[in-house]
C-alpha atoms as a PDB file:
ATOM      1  CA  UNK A   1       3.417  -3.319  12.201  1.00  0.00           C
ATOM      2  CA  UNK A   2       4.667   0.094  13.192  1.00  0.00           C
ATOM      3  CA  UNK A   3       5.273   3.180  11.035  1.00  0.00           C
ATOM      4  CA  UNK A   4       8.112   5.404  11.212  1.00  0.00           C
ATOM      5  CA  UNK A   5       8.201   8.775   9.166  1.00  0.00           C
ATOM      6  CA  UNK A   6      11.395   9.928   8.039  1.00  0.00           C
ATOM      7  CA  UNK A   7      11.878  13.059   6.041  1.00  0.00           C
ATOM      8  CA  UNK A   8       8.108  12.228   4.441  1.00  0.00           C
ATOM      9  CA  UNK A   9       9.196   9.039   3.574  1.00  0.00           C
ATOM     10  CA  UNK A  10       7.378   5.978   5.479  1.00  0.00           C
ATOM     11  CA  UNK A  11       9.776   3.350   6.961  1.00  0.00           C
ATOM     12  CA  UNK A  12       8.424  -0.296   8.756  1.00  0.00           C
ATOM     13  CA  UNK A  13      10.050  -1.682  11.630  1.00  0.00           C
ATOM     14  CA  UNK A  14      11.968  -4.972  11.195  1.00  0.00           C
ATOM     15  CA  UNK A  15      12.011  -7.477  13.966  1.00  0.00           C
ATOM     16  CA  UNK A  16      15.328  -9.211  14.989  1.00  0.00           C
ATOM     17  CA  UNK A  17      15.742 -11.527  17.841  1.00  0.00           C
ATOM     18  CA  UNK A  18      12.152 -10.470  19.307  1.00  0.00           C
ATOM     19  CA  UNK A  19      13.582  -7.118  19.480  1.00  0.00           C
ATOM     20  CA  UNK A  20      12.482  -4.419  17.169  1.00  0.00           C
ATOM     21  CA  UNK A  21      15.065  -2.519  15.218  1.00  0.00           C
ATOM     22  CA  UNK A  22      13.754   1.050  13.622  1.00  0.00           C
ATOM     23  CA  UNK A  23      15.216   2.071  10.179  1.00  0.00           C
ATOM     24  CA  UNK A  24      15.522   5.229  11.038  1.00  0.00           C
ATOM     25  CA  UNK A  25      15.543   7.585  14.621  1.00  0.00           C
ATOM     26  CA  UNK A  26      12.180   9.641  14.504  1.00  0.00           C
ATOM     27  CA  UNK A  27       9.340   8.889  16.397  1.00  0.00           C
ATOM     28  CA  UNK A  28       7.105   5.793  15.681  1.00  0.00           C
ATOM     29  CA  UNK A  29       3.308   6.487  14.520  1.00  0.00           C
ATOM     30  CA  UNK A  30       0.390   4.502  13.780  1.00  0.00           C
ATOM     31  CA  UNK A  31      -0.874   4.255   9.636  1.00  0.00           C
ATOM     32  CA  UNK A  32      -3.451   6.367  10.752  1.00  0.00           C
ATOM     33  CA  UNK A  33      -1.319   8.542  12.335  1.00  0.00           C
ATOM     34  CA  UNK A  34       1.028   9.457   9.000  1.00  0.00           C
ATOM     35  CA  UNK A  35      -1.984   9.530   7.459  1.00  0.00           C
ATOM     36  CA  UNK A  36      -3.184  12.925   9.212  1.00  0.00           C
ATOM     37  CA  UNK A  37       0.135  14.152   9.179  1.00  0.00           C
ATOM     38  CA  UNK A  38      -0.382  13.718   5.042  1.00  0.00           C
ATOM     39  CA  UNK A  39      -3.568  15.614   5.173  1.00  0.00           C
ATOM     40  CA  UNK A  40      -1.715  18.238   6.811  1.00  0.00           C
ATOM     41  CA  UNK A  41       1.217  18.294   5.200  1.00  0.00           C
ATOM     42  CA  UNK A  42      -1.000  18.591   2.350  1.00  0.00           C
ATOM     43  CA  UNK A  43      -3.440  21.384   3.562  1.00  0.00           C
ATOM     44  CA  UNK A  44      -0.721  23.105   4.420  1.00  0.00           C
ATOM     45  CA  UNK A  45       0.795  23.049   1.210  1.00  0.00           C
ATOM     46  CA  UNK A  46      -2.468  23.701  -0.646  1.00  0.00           C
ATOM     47  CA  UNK A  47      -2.645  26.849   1.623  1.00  0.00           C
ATOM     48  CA  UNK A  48       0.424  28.323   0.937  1.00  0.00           C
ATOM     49  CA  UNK A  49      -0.187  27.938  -2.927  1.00  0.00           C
ATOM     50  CA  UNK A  50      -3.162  29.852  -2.237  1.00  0.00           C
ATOM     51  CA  UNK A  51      -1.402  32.471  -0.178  1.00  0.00           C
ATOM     52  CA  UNK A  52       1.099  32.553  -3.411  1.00  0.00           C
ATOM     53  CA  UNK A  53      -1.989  33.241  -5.449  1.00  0.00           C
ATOM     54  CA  UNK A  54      -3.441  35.596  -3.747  1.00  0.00           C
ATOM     55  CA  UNK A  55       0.418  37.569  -2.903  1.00  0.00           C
ATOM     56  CA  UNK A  56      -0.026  37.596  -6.916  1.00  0.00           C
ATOM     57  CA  UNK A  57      -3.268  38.643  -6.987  1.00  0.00           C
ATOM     58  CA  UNK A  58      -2.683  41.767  -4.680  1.00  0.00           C
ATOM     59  CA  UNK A  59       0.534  42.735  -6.617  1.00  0.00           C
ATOM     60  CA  UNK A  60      -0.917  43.266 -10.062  1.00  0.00           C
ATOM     61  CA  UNK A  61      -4.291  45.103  -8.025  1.00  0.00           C
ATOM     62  CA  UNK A  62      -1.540  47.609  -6.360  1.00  0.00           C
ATOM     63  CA  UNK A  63       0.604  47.808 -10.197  1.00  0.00           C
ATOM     64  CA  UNK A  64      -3.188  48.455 -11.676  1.00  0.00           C
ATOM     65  CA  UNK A  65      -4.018  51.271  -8.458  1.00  0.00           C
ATOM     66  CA  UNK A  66      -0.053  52.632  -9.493  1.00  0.00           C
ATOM     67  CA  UNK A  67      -1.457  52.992 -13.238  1.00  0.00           C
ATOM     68  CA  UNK A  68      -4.123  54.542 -12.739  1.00  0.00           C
ATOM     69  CA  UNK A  69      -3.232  56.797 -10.793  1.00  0.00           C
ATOM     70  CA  UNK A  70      -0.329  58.281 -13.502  1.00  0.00           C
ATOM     71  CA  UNK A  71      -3.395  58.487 -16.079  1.00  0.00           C
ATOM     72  CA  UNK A  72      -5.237  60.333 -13.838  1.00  0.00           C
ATOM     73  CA  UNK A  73      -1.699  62.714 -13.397  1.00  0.00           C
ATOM     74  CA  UNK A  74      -1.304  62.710 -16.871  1.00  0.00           C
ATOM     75  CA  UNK A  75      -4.942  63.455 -17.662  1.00  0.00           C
ATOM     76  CA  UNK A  76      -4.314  66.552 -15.369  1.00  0.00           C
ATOM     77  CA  UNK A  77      -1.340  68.039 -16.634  1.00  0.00           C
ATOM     78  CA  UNK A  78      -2.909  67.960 -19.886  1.00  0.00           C
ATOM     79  CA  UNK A  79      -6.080  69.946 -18.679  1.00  0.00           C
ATOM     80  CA  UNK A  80      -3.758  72.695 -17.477  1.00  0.00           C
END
């Protein structure tokens, strides 16, 4: 049996008068095939949540750096 991937979704091929029909227009792969491209697809998702996390993690470092450095102007103008 062939595998067609469509959109993420897995389609088979039906036979009809010992021709084969596709459900759908993309290119056929192998099971093991649409397997890797789940792994990626999955990778790749689990590195862009990552990249989200550390995007977050960067912003509230920079806020904290902004913060610190009023105190530190505040502090000053205080002294003087």
């Amino acid at each position: 049996m062939t595998y067609i991937v469509s959109g993420g979704a897995l389609n088979s091929t039906h036979s009809d008068s010992g021709r084969q029909k596709c459900c759908c227009r993309e290119n056929r792969m192998s099971k093991s095939e649409y397997q890797d491209e789940a792994v990626v697809h999955q990778l790749k998702q689990q590195l862009h949540e990552k990249d989200l996390r550390l995007t977050d993690i960067q912003l509230e470092a920079l806020s904290s750096a902004h913060q610190l450095e009023q105190l530190c102007e505040t502090m000053n103008r205080m002294k003087v």
